[in-house]
Protein backbone atom coordinates (compact mmCIF):
# COMPACT_ATOMS: atom_id res chain seq x y z
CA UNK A 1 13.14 -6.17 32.10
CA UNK A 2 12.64 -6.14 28.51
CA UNK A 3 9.94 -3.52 27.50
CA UNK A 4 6.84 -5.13 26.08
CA UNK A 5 6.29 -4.15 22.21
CA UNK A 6 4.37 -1.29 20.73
CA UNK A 7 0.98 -2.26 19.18
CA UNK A 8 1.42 -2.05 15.62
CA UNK A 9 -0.81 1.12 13.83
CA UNK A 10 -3.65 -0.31 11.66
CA UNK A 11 -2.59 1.05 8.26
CA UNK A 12 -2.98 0.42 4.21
CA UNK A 13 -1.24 0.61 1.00
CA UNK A 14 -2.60 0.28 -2.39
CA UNK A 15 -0.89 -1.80 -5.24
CA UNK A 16 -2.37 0.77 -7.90
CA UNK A 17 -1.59 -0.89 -11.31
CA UNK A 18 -2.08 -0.46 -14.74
CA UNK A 19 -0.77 -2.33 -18.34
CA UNK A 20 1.80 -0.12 -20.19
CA UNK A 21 0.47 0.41 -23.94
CA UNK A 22 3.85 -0.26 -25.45
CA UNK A 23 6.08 -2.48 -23.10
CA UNK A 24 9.65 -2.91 -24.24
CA UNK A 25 10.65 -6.37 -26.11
CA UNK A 26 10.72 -8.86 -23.07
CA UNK A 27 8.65 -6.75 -20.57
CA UNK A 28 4.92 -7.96 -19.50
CA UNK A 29 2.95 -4.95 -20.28
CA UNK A 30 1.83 -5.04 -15.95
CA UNK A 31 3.11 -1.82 -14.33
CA UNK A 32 2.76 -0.58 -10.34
CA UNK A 33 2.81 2.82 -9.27
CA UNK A 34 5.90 3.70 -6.77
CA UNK A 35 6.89 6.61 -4.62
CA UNK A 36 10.43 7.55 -3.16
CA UNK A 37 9.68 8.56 0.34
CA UNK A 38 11.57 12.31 1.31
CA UNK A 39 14.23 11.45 3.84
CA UNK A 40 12.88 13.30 6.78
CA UNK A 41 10.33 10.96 7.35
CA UNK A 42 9.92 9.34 10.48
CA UNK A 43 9.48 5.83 8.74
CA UNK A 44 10.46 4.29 5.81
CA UNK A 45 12.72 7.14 4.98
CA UNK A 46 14.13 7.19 1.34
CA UNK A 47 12.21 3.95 0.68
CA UNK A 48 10.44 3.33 -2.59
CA UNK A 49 7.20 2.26 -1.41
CA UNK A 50 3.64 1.42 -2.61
CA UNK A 51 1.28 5.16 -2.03
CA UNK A 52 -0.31 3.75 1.59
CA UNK A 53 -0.36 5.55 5.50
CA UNK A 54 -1.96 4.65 8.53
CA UNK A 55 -5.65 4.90 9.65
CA UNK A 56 -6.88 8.20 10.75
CA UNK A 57 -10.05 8.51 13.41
CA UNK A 58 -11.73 9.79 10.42
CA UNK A 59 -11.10 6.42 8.74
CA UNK A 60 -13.45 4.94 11.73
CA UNK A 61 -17.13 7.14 10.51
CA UNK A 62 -19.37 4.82 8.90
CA UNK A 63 -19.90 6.10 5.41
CA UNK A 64 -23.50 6.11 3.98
CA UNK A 65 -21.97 6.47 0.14
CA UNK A 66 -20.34 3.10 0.31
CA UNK A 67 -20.53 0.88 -3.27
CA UNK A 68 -19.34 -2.60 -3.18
CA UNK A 69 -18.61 -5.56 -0.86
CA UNK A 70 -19.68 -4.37 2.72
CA UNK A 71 -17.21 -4.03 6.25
CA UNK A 72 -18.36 -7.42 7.39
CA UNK A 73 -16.94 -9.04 4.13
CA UNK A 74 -13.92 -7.37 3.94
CA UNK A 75 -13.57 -8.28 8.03
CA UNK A 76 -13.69 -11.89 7.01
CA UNK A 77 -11.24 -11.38 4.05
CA UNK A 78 -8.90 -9.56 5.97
CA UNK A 79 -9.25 -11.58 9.17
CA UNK A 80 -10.11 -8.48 11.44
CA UNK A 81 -12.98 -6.98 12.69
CA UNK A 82 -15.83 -4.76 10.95
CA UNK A 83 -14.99 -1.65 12.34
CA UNK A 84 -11.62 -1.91 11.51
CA UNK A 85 -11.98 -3.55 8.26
CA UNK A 86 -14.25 -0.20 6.90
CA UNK A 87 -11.54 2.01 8.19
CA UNK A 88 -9.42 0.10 6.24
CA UNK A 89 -10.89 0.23 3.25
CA UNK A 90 -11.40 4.43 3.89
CA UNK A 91 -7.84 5.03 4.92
CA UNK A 92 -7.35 3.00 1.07
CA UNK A 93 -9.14 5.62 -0.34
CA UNK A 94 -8.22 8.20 1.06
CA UNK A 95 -4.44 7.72 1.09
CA UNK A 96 -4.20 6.84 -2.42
CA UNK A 97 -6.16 9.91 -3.34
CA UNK A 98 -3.97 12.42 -1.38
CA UNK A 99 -0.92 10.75 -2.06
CA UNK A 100 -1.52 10.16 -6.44
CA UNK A 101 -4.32 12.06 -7.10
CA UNK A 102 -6.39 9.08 -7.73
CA UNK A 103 -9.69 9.11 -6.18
CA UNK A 104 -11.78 5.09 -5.92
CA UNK A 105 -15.42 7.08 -5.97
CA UNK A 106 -18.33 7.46 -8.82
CA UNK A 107 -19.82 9.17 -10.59
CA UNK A 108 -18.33 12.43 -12.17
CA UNK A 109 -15.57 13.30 -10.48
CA UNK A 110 -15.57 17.76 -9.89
CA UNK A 111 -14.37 20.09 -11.33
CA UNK A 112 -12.64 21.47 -7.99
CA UNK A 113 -11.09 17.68 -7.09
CA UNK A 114 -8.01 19.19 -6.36
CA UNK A 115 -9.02 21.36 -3.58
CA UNK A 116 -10.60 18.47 -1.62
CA UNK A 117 -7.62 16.61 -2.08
CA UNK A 118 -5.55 19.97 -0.43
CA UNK A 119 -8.34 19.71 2.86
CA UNK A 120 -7.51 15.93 3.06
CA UNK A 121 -4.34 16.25 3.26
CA UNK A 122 -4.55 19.34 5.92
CA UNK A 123 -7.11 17.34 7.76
CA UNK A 124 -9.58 20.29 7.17
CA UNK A 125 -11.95 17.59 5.64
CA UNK A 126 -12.42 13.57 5.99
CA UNK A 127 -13.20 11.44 3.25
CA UNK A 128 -16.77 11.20 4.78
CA UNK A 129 -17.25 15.04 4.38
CA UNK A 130 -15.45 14.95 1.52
CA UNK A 131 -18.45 12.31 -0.37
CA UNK A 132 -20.71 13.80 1.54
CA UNK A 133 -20.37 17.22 -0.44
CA UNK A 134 -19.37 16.43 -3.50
CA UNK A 135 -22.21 13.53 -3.62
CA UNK A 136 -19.40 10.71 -4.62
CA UNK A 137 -19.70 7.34 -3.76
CA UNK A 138 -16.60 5.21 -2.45
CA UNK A 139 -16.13 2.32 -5.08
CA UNK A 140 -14.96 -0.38 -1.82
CA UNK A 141 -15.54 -2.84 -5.28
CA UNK A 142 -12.36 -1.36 -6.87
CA UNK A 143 -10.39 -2.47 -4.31
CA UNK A 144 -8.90 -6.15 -4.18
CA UNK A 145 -7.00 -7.51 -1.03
CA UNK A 146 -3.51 -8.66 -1.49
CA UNK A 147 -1.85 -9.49 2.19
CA UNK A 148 -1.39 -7.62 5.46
CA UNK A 149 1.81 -7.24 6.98
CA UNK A 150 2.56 -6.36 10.64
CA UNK A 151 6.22 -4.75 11.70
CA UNK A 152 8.31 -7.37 13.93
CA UNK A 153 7.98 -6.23 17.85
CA UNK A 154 12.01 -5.32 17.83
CA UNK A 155 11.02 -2.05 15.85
CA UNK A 156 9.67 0.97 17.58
CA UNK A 157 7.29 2.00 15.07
CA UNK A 158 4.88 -0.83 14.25
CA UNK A 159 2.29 -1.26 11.83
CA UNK A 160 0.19 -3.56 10.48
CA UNK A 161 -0.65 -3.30 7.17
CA UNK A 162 -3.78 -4.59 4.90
CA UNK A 163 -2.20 -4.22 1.50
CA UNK A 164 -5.03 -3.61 -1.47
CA UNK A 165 -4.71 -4.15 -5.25
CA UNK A 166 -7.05 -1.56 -7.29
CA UNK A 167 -6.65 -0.56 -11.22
CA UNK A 168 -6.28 2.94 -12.19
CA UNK A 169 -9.82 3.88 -13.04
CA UNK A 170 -10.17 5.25 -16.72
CA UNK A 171 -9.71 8.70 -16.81
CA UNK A 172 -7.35 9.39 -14.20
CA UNK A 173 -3.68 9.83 -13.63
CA UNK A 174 -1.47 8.80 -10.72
CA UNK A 175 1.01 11.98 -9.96
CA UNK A 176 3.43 12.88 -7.52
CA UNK A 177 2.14 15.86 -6.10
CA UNK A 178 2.75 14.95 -2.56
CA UNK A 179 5.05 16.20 0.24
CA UNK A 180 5.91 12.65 1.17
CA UNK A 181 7.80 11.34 -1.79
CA UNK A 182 10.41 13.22 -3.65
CA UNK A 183 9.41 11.27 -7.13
CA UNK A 184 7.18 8.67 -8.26
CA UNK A 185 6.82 6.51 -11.44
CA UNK A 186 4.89 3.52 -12.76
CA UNK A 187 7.25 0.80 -12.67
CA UNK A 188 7.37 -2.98 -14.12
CA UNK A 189 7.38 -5.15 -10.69
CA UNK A 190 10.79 -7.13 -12.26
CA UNK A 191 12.65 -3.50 -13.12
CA UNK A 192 12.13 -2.48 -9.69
CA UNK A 193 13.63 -5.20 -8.80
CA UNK A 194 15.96 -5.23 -10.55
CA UNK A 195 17.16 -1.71 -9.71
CA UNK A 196 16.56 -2.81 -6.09
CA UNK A 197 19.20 -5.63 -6.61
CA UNK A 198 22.00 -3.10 -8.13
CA UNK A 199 21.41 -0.69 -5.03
CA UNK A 200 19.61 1.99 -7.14
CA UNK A 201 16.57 2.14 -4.64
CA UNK A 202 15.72 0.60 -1.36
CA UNK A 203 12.67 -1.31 -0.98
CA UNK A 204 11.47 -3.07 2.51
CA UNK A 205 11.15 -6.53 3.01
CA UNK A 206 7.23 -6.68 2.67
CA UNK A 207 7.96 -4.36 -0.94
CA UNK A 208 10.31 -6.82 -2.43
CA UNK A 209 7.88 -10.09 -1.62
CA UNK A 210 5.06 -8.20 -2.84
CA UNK A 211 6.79 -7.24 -5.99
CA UNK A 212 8.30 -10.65 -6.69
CA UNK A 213 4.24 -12.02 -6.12
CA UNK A 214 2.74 -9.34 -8.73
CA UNK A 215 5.72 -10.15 -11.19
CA UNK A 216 4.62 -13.70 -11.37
CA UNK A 217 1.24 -12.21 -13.53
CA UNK A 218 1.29 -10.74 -16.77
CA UNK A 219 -1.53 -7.89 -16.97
CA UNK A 220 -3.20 -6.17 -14.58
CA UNK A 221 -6.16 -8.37 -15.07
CA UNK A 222 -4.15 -11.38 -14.04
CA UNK A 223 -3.20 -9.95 -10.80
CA UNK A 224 -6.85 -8.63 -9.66
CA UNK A 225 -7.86 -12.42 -10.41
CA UNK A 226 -5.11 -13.32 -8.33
CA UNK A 227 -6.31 -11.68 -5.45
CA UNK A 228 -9.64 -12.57 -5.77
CA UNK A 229 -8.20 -15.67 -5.07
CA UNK A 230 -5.76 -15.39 -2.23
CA UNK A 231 -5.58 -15.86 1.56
CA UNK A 232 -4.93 -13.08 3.64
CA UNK A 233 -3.37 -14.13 6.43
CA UNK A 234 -0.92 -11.78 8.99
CA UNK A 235 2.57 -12.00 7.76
CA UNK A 236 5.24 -10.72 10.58
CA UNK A 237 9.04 -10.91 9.52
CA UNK A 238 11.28 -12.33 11.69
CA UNK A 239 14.52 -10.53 12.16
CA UNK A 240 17.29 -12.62 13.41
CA UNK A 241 21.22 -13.12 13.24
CA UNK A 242 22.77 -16.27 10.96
CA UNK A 243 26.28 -16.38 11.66
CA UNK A 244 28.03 -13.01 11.48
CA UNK A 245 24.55 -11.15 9.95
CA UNK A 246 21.17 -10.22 10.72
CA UNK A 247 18.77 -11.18 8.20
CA UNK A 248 14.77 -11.04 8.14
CA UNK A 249 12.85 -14.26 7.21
CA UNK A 250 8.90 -15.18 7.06
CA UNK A 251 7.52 -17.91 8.84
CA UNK A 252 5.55 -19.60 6.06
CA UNK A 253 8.18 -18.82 3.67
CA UNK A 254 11.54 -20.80 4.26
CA UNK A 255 13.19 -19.51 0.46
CA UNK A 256 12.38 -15.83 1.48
CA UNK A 257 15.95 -14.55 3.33
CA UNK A 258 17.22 -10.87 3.08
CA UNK A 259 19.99 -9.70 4.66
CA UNK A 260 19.04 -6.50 6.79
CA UNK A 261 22.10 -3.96 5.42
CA UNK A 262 20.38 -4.56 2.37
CA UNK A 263 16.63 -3.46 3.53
CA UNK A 264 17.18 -0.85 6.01
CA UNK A 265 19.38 2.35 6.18
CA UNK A 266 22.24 1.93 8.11
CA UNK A 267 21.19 -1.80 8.93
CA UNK A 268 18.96 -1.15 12.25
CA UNK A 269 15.83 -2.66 12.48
């Protein structure tokens, strides 16, 4: 008997963006901020992916420093329940902040940032404690909602994903000071792409459709009015063979066909 499939992880990933101040001659000045993932990962290994990881239990505390559009909106927006949807929101946060050094709180940020960002990442603080004592407030406003994705039921390690759009707020930088990626850049969505399509990075299916969605906008502006006004609906790839190769498809999305060699080290799904 076939086994029955693992229940995906709730997780999230943030499209941080920005506008470059001098784009080349034919480039929209839009840029997103990607990470090459260190190959000993577990998942996603040597992928270049948007900064994002999956919900921790201290995701789940209610936070009392909480600015912006409440749980029970972002449930309805993101077609899941309250609880999860402000663990959501936290693991948003909190991820982006370990991973680039960008933190979605007001006001001031401290003077010792860094060394709450080092207990986050050990798990010696949440991002509760972490407001709590520093007297920050999580900006849940900053955040947009772009799509959620959830990993077919072939693979062994699901997820499904609520992925967020946020600007870099003025006065910070994104970095790659993280243990998870080996580099990380601000990209134009079409030069990733483009790189993607010579074989110079590898990018998952839910990457490349959310690239080729953000590329469509000019500005950063454009694309947090974008998903202002967008659907989120769950998205789950189906992976399936078409004559003598596997490719992965979306239901609502007949055009959208990748062949799986192309996606995936070593072509396993």
């Amino acid at each position: 008997m076939p086994s029955e499939p693992v229940v995906p992880r709730p997780a999230a990933t943030v499209l941080l963006v920005r506008d470059a101040p001098a784009p080349p001659p034919g480039r929209a000045p839009l840029q997103v901020f990607l990470q090459r993932r260190v190959a000993e990962m577990a998942f996603a290994s040597s992928m270049t992916v948007f900064p994002g990881g999956g919900v921790d239990a201290g995701d789940r505390a209610g936070l009392a420093s909480w600015a912006g559009p409440d749980p029970t909106w972002w449930g309805e927006r993101l077609a899941c329940d309250t609880e999860l949807a402000g663990a959501l929101v936290q693991a948003a946060v909190r991820e982006t902040f370990e991973e680039c050094g960008v933190l979605l709180a007001t006001p001031q940020l401290p003077a010792d940032l860094q060394r709450h960002r080092s207990d986050l990442v050990a798990r010696r603080q949440t991002l509760g404690q972490m407001l709590a004592e520093t007297g920050l407030v999580l900006r849940a406003d900053l955040l947009r909602p772009w799509a959620r994705w959830i990993t077919p039921p072939a693979v062994k390690r699901r997820y499904d994903t609520v992925f967020f759009v946020a600007l870099v707020p003025d006065g910070q930088e994104a970095d790659a000071h993280t243990t998870e990626a080996v580099e990380a850049a601000w990209w134009y969505p079409a030069e990733a792409l483009e790189h993607w399509q010579r074989g110079e990075i590898e990018l998952m299916a839910p990457t490349i459709r959310t690239l080729q969605e953000i590329a469509e906008h000019p500005d950063s502006a454009a694309v947090l009015a974008a998903a202002d006004e967008r659907v989120v609906r769950p998205v789950t790839p189906e992976v399936r063979r078409e004559g003598g190769k596997v490719v992965v498809v979306l239901p609502d999305d007949p055009g959208f066909q990748l062949d799986v060699e192309r996606i995936v080290p070593g072509g396993s799904a």
